[in-house]
C-alpha atoms as a PDB file:
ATOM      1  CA  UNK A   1      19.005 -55.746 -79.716  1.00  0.00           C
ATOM      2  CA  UNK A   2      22.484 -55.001 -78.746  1.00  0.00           C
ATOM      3  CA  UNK A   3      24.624 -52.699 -80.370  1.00  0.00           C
ATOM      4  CA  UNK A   4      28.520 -52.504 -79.919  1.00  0.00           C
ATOM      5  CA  UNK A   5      30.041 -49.363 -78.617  1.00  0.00           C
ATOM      6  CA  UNK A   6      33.144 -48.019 -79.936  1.00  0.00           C
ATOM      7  CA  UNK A   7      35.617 -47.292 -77.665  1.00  0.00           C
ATOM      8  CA  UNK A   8      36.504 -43.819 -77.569  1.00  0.00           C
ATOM      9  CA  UNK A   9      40.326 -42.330 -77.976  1.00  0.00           C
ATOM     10  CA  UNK A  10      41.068 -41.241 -74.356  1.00  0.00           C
ATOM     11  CA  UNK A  11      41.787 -37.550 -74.193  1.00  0.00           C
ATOM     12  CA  UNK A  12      44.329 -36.216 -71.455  1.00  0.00           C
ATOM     13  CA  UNK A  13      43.075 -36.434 -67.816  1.00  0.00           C
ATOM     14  CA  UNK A  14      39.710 -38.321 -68.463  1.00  0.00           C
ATOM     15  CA  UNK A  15      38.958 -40.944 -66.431  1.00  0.00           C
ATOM     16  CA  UNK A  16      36.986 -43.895 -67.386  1.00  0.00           C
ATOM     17  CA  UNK A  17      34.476 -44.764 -64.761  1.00  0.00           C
ATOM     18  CA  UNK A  18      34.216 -47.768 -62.730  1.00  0.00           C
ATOM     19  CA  UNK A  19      30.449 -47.993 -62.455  1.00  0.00           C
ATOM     20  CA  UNK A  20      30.334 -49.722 -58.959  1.00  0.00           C
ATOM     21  CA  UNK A  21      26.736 -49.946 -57.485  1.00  0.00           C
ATOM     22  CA  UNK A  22      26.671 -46.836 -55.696  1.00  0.00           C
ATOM     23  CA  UNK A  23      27.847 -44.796 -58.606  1.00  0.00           C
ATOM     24  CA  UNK A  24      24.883 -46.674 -60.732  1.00  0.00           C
ATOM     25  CA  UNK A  25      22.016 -46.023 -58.149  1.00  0.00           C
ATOM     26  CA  UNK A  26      23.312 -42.122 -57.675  1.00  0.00           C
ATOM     27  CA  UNK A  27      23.181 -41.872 -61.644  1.00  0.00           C
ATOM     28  CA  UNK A  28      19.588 -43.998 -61.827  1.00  0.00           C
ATOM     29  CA  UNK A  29      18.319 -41.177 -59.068  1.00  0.00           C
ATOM     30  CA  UNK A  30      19.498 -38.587 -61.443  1.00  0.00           C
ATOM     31  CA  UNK A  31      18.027 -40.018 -65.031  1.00  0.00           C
ATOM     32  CA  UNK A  32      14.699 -41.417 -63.754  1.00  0.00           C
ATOM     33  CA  UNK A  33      13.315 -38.054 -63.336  1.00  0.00           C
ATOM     34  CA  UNK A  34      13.650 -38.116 -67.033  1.00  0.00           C
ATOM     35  CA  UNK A  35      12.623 -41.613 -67.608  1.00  0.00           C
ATOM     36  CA  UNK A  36      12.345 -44.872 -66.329  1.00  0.00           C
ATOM     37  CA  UNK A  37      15.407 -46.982 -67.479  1.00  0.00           C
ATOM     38  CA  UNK A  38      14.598 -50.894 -68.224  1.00  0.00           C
ATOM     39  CA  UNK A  39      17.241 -53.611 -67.543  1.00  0.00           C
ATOM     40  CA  UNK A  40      18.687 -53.368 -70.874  1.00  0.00           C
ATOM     41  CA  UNK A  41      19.060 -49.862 -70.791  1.00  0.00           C
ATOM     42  CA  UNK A  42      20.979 -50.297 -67.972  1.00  0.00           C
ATOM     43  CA  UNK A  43      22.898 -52.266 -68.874  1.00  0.00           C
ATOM     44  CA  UNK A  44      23.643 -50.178 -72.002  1.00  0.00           C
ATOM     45  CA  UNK A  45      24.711 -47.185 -69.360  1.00  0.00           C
ATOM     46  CA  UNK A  46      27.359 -49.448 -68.121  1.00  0.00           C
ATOM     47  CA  UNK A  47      28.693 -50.400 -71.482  1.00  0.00           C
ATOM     48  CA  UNK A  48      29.395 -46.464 -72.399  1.00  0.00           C
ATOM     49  CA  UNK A  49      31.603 -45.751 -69.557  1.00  0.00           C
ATOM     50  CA  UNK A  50      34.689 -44.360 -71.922  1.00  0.00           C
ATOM     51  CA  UNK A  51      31.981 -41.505 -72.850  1.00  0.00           C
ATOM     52  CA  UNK A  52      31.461 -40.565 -69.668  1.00  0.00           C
ATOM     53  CA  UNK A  53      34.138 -38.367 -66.867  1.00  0.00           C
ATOM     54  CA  UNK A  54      33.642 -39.316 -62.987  1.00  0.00           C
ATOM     55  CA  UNK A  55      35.177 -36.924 -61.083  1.00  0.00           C
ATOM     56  CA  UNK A  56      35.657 -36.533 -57.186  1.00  0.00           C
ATOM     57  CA  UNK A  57      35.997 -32.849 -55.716  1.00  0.00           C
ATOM     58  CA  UNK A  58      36.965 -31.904 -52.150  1.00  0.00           C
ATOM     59  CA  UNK A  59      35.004 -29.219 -50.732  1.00  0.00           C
ATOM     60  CA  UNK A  60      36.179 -25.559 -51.426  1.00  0.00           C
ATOM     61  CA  UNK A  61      37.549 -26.741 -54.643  1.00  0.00           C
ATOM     62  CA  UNK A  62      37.030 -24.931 -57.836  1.00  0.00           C
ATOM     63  CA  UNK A  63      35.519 -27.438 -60.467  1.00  0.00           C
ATOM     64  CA  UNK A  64      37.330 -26.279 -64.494  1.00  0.00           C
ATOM     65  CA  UNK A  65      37.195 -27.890 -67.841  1.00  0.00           C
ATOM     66  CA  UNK A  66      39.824 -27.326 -70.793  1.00  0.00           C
ATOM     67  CA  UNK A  67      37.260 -28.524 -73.082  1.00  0.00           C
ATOM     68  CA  UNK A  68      35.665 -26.197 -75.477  1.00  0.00           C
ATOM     69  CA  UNK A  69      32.913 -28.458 -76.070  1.00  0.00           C
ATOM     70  CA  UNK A  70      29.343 -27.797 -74.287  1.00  0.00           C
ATOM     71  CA  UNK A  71      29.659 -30.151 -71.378  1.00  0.00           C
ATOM     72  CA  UNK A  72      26.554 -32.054 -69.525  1.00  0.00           C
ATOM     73  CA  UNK A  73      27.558 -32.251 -66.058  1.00  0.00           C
ATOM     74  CA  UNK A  74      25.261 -34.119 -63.519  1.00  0.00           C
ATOM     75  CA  UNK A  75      26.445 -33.881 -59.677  1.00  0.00           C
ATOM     76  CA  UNK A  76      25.597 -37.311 -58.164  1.00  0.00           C
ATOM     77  CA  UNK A  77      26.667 -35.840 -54.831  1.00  0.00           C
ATOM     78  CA  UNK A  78      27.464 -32.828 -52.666  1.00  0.00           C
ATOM     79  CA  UNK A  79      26.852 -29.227 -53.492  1.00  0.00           C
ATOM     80  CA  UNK A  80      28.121 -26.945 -55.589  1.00  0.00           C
ATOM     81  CA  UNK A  81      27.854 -22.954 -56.330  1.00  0.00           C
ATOM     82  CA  UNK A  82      28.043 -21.432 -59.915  1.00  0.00           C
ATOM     83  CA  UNK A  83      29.044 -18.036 -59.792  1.00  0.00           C
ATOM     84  CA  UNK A  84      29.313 -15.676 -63.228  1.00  0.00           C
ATOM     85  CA  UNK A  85      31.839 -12.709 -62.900  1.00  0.00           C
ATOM     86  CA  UNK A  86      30.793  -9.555 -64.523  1.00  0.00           C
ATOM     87  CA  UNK A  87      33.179  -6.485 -64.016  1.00  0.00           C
ATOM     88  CA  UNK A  88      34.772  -7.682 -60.848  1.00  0.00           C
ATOM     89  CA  UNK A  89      31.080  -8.381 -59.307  1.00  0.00           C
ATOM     90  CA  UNK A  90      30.727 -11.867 -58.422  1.00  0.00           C
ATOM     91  CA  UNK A  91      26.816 -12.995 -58.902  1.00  0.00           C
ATOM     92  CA  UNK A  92      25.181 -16.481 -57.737  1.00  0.00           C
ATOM     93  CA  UNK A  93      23.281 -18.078 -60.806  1.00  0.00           C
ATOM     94  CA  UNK A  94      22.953 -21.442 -59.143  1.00  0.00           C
ATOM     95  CA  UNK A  95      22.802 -23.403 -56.015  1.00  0.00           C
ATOM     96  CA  UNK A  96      22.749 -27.394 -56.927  1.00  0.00           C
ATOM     97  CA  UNK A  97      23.169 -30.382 -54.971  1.00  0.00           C
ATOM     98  CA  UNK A  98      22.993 -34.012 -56.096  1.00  0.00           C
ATOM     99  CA  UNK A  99      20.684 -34.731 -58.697  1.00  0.00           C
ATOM    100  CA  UNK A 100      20.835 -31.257 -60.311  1.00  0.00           C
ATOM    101  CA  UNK A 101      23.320 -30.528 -63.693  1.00  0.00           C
ATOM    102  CA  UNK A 102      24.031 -28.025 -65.524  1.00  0.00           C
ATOM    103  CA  UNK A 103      25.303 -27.480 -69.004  1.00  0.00           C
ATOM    104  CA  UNK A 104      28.659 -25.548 -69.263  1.00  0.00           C
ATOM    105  CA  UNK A 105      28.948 -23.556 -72.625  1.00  0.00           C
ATOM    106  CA  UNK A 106      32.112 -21.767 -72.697  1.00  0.00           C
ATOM    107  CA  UNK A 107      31.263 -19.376 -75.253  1.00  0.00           C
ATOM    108  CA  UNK A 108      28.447 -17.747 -72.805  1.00  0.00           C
ATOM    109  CA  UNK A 109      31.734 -15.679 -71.718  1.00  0.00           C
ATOM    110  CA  UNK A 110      32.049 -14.317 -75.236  1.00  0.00           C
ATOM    111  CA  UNK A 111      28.220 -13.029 -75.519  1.00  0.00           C
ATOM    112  CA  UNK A 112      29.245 -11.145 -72.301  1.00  0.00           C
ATOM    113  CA  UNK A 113      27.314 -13.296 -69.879  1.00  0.00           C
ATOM    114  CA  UNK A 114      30.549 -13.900 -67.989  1.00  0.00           C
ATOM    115  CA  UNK A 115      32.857 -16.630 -66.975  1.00  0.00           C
ATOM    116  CA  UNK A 116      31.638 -19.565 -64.558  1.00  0.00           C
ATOM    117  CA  UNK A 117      33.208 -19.845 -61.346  1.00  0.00           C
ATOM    118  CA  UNK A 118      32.527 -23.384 -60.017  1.00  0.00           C
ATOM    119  CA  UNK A 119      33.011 -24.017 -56.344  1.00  0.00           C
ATOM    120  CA  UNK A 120      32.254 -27.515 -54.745  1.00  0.00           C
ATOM    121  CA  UNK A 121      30.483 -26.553 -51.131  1.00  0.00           C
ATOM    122  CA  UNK A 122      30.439 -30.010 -50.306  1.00  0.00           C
ATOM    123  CA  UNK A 123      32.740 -32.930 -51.171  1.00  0.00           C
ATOM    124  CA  UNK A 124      31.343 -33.653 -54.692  1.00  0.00           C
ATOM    125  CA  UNK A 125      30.802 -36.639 -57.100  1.00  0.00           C
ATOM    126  CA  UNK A 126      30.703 -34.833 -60.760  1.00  0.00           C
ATOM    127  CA  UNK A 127      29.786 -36.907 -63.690  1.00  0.00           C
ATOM    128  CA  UNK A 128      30.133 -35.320 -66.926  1.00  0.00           C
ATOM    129  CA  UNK A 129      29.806 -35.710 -70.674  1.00  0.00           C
ATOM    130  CA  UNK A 130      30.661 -33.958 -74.155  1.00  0.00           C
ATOM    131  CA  UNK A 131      28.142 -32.856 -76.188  1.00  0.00           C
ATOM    132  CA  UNK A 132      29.693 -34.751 -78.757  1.00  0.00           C
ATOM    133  CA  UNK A 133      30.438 -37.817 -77.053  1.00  0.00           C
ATOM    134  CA  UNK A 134      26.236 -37.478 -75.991  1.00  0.00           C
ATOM    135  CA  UNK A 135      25.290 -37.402 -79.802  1.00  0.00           C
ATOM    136  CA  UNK A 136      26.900 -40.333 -81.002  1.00  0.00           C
ATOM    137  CA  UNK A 137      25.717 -42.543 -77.826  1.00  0.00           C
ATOM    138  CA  UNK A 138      21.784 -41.006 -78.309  1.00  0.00           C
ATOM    139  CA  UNK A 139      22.621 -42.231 -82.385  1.00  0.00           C
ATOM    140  CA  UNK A 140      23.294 -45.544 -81.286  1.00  0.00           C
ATOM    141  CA  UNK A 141      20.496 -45.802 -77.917  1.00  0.00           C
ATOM    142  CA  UNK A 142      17.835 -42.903 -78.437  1.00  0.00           C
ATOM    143  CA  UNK A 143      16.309 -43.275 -74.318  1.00  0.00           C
ATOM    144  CA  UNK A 144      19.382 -41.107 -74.137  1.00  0.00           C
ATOM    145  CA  UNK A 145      17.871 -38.227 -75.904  1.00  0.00           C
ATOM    146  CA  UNK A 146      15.085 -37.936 -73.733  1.00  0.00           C
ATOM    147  CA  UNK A 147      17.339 -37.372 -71.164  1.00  0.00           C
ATOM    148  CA  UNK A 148      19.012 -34.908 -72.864  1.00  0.00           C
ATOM    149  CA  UNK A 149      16.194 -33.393 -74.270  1.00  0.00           C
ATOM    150  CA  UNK A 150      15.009 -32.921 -70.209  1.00  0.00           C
ATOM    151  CA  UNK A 151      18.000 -31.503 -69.163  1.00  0.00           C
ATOM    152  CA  UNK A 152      17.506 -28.815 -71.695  1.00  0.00           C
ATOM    153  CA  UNK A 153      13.955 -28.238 -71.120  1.00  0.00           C
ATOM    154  CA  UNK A 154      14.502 -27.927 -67.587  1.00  0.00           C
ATOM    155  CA  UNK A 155      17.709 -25.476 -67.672  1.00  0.00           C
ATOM    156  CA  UNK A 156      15.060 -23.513 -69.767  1.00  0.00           C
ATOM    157  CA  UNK A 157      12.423 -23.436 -67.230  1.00  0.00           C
ATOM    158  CA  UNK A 158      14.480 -22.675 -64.716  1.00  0.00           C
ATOM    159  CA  UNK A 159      16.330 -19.620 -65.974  1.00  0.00           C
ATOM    160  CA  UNK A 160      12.461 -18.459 -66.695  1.00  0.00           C
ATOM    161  CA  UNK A 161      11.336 -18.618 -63.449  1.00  0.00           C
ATOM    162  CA  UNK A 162      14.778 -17.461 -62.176  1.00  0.00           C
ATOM    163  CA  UNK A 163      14.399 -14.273 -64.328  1.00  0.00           C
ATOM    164  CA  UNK A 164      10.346 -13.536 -63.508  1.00  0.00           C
ATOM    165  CA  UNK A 165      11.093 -14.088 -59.735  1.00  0.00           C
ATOM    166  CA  UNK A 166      13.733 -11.440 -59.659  1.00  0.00           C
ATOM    167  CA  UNK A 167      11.403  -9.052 -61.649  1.00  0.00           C
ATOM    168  CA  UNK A 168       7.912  -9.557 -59.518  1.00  0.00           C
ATOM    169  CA  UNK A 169       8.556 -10.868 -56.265  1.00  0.00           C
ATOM    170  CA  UNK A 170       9.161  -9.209 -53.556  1.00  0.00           C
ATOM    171  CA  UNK A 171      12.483 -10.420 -51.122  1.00  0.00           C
ATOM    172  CA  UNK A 172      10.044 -12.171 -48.802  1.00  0.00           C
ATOM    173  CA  UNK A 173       8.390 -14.122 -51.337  1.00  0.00           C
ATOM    174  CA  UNK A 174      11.499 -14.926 -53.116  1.00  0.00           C
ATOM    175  CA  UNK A 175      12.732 -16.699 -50.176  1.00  0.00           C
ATOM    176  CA  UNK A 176       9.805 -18.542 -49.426  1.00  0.00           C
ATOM    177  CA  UNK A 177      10.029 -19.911 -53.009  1.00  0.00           C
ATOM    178  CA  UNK A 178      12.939 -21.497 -52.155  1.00  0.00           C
ATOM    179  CA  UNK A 179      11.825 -22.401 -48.857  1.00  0.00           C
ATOM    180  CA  UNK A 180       8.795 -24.404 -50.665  1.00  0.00           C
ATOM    181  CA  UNK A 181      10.926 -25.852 -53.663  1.00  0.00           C
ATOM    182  CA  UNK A 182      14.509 -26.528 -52.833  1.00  0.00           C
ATOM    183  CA  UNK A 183      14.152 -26.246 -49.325  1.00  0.00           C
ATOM    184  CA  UNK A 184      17.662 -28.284 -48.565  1.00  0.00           C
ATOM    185  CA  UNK A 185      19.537 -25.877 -50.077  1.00  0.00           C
ATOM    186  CA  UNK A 186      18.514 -22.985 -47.034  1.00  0.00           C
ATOM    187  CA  UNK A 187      20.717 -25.589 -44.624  1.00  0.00           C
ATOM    188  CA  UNK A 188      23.575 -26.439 -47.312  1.00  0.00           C
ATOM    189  CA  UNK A 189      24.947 -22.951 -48.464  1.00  0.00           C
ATOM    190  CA  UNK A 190      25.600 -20.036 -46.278  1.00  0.00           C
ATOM    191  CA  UNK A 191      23.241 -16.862 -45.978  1.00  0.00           C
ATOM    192  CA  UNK A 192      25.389 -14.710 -47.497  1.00  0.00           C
ATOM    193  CA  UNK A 193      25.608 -16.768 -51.303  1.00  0.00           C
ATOM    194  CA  UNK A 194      21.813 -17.360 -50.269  1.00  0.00           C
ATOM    195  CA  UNK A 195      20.945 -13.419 -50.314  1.00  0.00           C
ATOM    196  CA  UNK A 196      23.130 -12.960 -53.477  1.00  0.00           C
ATOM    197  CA  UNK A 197      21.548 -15.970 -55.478  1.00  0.00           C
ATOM    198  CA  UNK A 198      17.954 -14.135 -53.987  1.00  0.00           C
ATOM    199  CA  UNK A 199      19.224 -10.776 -55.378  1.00  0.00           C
ATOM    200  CA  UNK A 200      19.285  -9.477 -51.898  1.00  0.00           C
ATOM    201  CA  UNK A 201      20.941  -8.306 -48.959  1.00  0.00           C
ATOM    202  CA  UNK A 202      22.422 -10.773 -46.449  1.00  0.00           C
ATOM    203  CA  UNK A 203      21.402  -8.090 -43.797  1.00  0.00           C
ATOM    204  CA  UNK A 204      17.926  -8.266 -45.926  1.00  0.00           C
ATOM    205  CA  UNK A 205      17.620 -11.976 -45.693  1.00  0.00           C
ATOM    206  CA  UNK A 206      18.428 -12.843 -42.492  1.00  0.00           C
ATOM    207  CA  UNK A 207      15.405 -10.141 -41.284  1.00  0.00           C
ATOM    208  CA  UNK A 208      13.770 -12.994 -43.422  1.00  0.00           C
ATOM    209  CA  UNK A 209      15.153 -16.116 -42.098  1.00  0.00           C
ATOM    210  CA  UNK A 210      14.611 -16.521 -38.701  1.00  0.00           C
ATOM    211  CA  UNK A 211      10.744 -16.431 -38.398  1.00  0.00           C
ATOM    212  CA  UNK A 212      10.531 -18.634 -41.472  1.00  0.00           C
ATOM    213  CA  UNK A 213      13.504 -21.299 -40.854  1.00  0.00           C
ATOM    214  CA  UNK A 214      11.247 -21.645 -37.342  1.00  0.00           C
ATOM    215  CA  UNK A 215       7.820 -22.445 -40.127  1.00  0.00           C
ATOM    216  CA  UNK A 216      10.381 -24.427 -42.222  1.00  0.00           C
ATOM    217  CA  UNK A 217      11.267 -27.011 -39.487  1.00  0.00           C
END
């Protein structure tokens, strides 16, 4: 059964997304690891664009938000590097390229976890969404909130196995971690933001990197 959308009050430098098919079949890429969307549901998506932020990003260029709000952001492509700063140190959290996200809560920076510094590698397609904005669509179509339920799951997971790599692996196996799950991302970022999100040496990783980029291809 359709349900009509309200059309949301456009806040200062959003822009309402022309869902052309190439923006559709990068999102579908993205939300079918979630769940499998039917034709309706689809079409739904399309409907919603005033909820949603498309932005494009030139590589080198830092990605910032004046929102307050948690923020869903989903890069459909391109790379990107999230940095926190802690007392003037500058430490990798994540390397992402399209089909990753992450969720951007400002007030991390007040707990002391630092502020994120977001820096596009690669010319970047960056779709985004307020957490409030994601509520009232999931009250209206619930698929949405097993997507949103999978995002969170999986930024959980993830800063798990982040944290018990760090702890029990050695810089070897670390590396060949990545190697064996994310291996694109050893030929899209550099070695030295490589070795820091590794918590290691660049001198330490490229010891590393040779012998195995040689298994790799």
């Amino acid at each position: 059964m359709h349900v009509p959308i309200r059309t949301k009050k456009k806040l200062q430098q959003t822009i309402s997304i022309n869902w052309s098919p190439t923006i559709i079949d990068y999102f579908h890429n993205f939300i079918k690891q979630f769940i499998n969307l039917s034709e309706e549901e689809k079409q739904i998506l399309k409907e919603s664009n005033d909820f949603w932020t498309l932005n494009y990003f030139k590589k080198k260029q830092f990605i910032g938000s004046k929102s307050n709000e948690i923020m869903y952001c989903i890069i459909l492509k391109g790379a990107v590097k999230i940095s926190v700063d802690r007392n003037e140190c500058c430490q990798v959290q994540s390397l992402l390229i399209a089909g990753d996200f992450w969720i951007r809560r400002k007030e991390d920076a007040k707990k002391g976890i630092g502020e994120q510094i977001i820096n596009c590698v690669e010319d970047t397609i960056l779709l985004s969404i307020e957490h409030s904005d994601l509520l009232y669509l999931i009250s209206k179509f619930d698929f949405l909130s097993i997507m949103k339920a999978g995002m969170e799951k999986k930024e959980i997971c993830f800063l798990q196995k982040r944290i018990t790599d760090l702890q029990i692996l050695t810089a070897y196996e670390r590396y060949e971690e990545l190697c064996k799950n994310s291996a694109e991302i050893i030929y899209r970022f550099n070695v030295g933001d490589i070795a820091n999100y590794l918590g290691m040496k660049s001198e330490t990783l490229s010891r590393i990197r040779n012998p195995m980029l040689m298994k790799v291809s």
